[in-house]
C-alpha atoms as a PDB file:
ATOM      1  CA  UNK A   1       0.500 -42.228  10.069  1.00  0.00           C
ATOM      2  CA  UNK A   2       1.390 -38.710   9.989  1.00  0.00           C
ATOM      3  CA  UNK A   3       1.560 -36.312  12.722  1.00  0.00           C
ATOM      4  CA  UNK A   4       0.590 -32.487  12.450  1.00  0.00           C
ATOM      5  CA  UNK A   5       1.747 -30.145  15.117  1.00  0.00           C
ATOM      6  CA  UNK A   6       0.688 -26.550  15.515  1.00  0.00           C
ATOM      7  CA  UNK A   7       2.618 -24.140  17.251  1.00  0.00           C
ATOM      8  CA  UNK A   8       3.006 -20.104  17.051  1.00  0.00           C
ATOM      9  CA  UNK A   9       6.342 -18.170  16.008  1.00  0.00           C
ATOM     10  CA  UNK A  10       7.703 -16.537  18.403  1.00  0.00           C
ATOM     11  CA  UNK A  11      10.801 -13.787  17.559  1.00  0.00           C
ATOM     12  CA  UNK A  12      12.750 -10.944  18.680  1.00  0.00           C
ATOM     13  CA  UNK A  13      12.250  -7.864  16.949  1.00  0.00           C
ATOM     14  CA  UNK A  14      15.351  -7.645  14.341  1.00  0.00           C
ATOM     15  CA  UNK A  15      14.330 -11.623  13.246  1.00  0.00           C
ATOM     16  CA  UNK A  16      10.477 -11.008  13.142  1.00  0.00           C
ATOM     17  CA  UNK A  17      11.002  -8.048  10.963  1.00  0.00           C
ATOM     18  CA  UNK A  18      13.253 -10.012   8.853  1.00  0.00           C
ATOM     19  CA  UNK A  19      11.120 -12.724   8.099  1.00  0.00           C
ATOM     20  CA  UNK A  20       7.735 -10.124   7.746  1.00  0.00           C
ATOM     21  CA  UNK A  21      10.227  -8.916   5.212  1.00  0.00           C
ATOM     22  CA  UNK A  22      10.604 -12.057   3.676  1.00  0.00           C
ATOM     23  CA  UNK A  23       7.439 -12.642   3.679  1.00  0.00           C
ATOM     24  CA  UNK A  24       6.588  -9.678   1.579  1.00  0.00           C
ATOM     25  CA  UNK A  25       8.934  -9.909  -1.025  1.00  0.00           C
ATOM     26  CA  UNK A  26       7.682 -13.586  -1.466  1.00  0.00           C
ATOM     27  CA  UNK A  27       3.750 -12.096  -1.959  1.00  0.00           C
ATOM     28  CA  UNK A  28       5.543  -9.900  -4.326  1.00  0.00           C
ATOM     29  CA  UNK A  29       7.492 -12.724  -6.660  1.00  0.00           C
ATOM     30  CA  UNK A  30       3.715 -14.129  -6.236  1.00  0.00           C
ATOM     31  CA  UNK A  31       1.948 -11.690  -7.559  1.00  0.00           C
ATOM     32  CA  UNK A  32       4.913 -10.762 -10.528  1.00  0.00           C
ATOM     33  CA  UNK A  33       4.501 -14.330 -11.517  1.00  0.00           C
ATOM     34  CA  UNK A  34       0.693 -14.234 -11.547  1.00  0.00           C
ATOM     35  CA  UNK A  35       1.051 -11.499 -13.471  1.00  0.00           C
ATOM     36  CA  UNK A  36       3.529 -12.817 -15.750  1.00  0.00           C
ATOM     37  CA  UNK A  37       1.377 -16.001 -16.306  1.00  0.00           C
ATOM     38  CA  UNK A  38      -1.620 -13.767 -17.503  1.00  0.00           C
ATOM     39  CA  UNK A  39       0.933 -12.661 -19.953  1.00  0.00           C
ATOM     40  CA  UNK A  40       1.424 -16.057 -21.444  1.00  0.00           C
ATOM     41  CA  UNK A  41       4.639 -16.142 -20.489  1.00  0.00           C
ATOM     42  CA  UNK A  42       6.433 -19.422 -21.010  1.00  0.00           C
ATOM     43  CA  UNK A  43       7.296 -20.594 -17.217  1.00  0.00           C
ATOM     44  CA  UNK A  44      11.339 -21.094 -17.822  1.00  0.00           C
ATOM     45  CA  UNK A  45      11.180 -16.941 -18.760  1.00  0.00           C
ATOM     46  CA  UNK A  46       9.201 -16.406 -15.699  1.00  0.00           C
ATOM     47  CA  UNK A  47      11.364 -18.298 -13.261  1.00  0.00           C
ATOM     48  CA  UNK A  48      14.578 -16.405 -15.205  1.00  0.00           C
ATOM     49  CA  UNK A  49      12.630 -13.028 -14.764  1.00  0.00           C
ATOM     50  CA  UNK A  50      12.149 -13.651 -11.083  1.00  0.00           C
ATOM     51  CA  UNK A  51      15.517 -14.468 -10.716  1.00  0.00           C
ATOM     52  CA  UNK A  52      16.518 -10.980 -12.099  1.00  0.00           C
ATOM     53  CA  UNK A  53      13.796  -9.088  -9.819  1.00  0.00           C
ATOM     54  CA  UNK A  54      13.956 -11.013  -6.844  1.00  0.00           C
ATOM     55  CA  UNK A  55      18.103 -11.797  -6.831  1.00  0.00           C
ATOM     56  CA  UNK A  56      18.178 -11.844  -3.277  1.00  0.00           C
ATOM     57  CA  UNK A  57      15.248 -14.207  -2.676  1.00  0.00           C
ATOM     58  CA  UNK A  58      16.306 -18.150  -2.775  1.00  0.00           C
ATOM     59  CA  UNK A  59      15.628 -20.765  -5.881  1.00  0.00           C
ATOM     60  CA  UNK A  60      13.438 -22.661  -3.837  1.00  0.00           C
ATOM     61  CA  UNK A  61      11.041 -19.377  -3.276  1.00  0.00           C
ATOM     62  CA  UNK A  62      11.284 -18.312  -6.430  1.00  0.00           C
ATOM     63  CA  UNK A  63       9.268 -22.175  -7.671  1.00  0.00           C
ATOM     64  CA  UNK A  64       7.198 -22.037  -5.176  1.00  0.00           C
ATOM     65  CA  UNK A  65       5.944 -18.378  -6.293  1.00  0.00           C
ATOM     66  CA  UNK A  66       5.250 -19.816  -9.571  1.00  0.00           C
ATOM     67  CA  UNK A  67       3.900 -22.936  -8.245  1.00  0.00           C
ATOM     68  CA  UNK A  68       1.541 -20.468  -6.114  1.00  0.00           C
ATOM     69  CA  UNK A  69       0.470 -18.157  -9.048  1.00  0.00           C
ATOM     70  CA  UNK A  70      -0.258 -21.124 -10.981  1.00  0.00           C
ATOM     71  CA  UNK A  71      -3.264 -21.707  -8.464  1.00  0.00           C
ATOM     72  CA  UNK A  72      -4.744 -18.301  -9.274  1.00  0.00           C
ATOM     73  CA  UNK A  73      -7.843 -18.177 -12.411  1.00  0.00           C
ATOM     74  CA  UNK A  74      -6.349 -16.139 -14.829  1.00  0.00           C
ATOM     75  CA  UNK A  75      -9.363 -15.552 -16.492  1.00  0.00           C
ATOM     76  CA  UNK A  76     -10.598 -13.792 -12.919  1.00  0.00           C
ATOM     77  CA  UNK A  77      -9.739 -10.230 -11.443  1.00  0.00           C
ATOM     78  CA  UNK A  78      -7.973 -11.861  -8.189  1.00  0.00           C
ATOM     79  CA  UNK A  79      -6.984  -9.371  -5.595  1.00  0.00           C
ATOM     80  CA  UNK A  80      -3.807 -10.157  -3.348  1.00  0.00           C
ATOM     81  CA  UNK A  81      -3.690  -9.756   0.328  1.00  0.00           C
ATOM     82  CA  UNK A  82      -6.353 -11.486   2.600  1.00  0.00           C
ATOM     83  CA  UNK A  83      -9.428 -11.071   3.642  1.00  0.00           C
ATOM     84  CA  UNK A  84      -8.421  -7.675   5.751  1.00  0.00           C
ATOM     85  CA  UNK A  85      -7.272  -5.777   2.458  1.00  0.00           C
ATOM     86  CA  UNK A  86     -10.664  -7.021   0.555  1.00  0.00           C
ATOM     87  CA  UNK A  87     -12.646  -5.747   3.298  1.00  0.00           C
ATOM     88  CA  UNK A  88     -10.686  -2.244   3.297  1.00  0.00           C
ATOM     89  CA  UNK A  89     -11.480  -1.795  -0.453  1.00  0.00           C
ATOM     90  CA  UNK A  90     -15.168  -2.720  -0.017  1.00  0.00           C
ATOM     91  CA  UNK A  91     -14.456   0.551   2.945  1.00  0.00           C
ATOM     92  CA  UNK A  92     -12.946   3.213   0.351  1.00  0.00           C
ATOM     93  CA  UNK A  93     -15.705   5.724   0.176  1.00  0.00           C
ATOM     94  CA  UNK A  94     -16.276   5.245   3.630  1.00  0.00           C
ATOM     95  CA  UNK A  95     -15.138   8.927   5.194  1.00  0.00           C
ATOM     96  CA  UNK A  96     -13.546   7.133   8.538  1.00  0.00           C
ATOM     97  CA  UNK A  97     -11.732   4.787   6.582  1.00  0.00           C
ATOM     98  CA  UNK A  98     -10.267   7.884   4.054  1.00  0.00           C
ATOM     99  CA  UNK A  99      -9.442   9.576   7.641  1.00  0.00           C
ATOM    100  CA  UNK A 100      -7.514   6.363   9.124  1.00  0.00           C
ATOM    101  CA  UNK A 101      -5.859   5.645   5.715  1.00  0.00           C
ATOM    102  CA  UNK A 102      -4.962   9.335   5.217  1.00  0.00           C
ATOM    103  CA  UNK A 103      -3.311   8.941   8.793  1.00  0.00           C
ATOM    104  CA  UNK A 104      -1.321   6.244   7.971  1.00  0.00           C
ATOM    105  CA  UNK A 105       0.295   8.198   5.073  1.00  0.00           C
ATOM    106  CA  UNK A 106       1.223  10.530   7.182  1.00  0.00           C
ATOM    107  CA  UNK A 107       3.120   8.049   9.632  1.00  0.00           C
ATOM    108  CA  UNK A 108       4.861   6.619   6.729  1.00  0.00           C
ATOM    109  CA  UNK A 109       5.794   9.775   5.141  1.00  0.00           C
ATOM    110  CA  UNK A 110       7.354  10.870   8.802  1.00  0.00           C
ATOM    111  CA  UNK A 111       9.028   7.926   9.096  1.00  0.00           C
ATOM    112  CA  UNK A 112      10.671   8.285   5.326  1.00  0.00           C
ATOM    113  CA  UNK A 113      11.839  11.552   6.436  1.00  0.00           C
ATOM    114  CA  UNK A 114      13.156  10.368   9.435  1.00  0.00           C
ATOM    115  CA  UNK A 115      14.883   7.594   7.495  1.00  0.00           C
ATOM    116  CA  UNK A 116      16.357   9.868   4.416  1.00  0.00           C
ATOM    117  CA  UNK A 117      17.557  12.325   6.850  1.00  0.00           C
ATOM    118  CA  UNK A 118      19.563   9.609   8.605  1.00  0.00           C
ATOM    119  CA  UNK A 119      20.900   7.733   5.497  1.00  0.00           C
ATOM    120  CA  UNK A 120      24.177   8.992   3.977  1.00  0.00           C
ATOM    121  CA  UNK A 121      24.296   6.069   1.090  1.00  0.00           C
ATOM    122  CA  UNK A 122      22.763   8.150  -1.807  1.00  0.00           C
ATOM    123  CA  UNK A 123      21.557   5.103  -3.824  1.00  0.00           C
ATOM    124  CA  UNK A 124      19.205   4.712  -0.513  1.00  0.00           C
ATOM    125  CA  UNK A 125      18.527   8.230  -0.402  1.00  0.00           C
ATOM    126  CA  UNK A 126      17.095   7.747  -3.761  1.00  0.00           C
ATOM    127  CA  UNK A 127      14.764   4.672  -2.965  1.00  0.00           C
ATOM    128  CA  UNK A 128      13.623   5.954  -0.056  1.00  0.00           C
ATOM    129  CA  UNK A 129      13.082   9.442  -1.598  1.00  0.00           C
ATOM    130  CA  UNK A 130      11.315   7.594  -4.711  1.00  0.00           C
ATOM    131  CA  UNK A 131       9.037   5.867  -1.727  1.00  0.00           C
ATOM    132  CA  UNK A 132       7.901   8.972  -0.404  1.00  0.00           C
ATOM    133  CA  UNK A 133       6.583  10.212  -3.312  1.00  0.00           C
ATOM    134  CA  UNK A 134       5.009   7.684  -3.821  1.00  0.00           C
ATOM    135  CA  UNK A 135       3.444   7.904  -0.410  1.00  0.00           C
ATOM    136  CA  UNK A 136       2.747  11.958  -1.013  1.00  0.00           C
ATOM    137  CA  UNK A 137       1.188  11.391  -3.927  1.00  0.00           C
ATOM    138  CA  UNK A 138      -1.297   9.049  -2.588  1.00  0.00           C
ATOM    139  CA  UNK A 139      -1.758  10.975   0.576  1.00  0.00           C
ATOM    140  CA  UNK A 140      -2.927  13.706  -1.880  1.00  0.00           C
ATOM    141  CA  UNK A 141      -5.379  11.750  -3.799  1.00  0.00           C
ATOM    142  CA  UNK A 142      -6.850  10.713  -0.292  1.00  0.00           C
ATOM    143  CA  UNK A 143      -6.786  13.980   0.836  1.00  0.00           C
ATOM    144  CA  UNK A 144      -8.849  14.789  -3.043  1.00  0.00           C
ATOM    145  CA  UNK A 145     -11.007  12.508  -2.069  1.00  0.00           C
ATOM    146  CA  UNK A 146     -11.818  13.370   1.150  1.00  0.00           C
ATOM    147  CA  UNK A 147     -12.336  16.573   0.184  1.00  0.00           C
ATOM    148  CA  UNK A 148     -15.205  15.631  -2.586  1.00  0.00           C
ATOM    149  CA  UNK A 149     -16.673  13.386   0.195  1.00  0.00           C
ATOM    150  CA  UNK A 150     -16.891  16.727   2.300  1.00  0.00           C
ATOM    151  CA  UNK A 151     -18.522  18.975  -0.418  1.00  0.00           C
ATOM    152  CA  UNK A 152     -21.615  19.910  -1.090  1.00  0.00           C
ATOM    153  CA  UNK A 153     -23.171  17.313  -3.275  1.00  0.00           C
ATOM    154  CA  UNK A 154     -23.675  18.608  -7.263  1.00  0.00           C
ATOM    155  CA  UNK A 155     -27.385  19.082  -7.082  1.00  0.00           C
ATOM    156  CA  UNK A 156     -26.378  22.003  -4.797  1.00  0.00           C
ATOM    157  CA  UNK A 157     -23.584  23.857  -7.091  1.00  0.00           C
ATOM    158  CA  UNK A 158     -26.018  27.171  -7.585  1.00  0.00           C
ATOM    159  CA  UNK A 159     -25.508  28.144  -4.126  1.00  0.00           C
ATOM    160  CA  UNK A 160     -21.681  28.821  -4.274  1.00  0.00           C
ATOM    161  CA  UNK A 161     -22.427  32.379  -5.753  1.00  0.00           C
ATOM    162  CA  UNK A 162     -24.373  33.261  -1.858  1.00  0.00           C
ATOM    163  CA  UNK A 163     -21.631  31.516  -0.202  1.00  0.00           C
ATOM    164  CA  UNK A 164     -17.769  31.416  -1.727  1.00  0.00           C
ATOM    165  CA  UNK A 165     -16.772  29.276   1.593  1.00  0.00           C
ATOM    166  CA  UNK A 166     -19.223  26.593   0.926  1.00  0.00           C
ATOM    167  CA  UNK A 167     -17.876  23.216   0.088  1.00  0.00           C
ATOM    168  CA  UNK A 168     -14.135  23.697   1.570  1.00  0.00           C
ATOM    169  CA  UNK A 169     -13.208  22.010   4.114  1.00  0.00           C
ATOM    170  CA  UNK A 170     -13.436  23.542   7.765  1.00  0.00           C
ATOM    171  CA  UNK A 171     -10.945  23.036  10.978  1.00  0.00           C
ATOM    172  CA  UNK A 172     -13.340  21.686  12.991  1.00  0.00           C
ATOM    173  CA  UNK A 173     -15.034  18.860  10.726  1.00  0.00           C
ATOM    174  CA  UNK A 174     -13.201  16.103  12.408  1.00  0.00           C
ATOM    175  CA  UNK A 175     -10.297  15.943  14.824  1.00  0.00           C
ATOM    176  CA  UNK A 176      -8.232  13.940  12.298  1.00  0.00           C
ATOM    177  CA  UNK A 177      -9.038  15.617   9.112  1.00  0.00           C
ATOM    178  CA  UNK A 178      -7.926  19.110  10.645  1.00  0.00           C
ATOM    179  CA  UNK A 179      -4.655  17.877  12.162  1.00  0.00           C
ATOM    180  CA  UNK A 180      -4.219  16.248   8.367  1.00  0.00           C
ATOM    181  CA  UNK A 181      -4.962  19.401   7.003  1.00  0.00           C
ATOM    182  CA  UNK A 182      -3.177  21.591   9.153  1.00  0.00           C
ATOM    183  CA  UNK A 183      -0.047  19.256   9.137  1.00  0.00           C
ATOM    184  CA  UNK A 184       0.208  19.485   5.175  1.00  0.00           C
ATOM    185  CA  UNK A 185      -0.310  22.721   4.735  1.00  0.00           C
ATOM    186  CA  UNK A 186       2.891  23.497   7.109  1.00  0.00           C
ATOM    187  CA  UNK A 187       5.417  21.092   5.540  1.00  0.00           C
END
């Protein structure tokens, strides 16, 4: 007879954010491996690649990220993180989602510069600088593509000769989009 329990975690801040971290570099052994086994990569030279990349995750996680890809079709396009993230990509041409995603690049890229300025180790100054351009860069191919949402459509291009200002974007389309705009173009 077995017995199952179900209970929910509760932790402090510094232990929750540990484990979320955990967490996340786990998904990310995950997804190597899957990756690896689409490869053909013999398992013993995954698990030794993982080792490498993941140095500072345990043994234990490291088979069980295997033993998880392994689960995966390889012969399938299988997209990693939940139901939430597979709903937000069905959302990407949506203009509100652009706006809130385009807003959450901008938190992150504040908090990177928060975090650089306060770091004095310079091989962390380089990761976290590598981060945010990472982050920049996608914030500007949001931004792109916010901006082609908010243009005229292409039927219409023989009207920008009456009016130059047609298809840029305005200060007062959304409340968002103009403090996005506005924001960038002062840093």
């Amino acid at each position: 007879m077995y017995i199952s329990l179900q209970f929910k975690l509760q932790l402090e801040h510094d232990n929750k954010k540990k484990l979320l971290e955990l967490m996340r570099k786990q998904s990310s052994a995950i997804r190597s491996a899957y990756n690896m086994l689409k490869d053909k990569i013999p398992q013993n030279q995954i698990y030794e690649n993982l080792r490498q990349i993941f140095s500072d995750l345990p043994t234990k996680y490291i088979d069980s990220a295997i033993y998880k890809a392994k689960q995966y079709p390889t012969d399938k396009r299988v997209v990693f993180g939940g139901k939430a993230l597979f709903e937000n990509l069905k959302l990407l041409s949506d203009r509100e989602y652009l706006e809130y995603a385009l807003y959450c690049y901008e938190e992150k890229e504040r908090e990177l510069k928060e975090n650089l300025k306060k770091e004095t180790n310079q091989y962390k100054q380089n990761a976290i600088k590598s981060e945010l351009k990472k982050v920049q860069k996608e914030k500007s191919l949001l931004l792109a593509r916010l901006q082609s949402l908010q243009s005229e459509p292409s039927s219409c291009k023989s009207a920008n000769g009456r009016n130059p200002k047609q298809g840029e974007v305005g200060r007062t389309t959304h409340s968002l989009t103009s403090y996005f705009l506005t924001s960038s173009q002062s840093a």
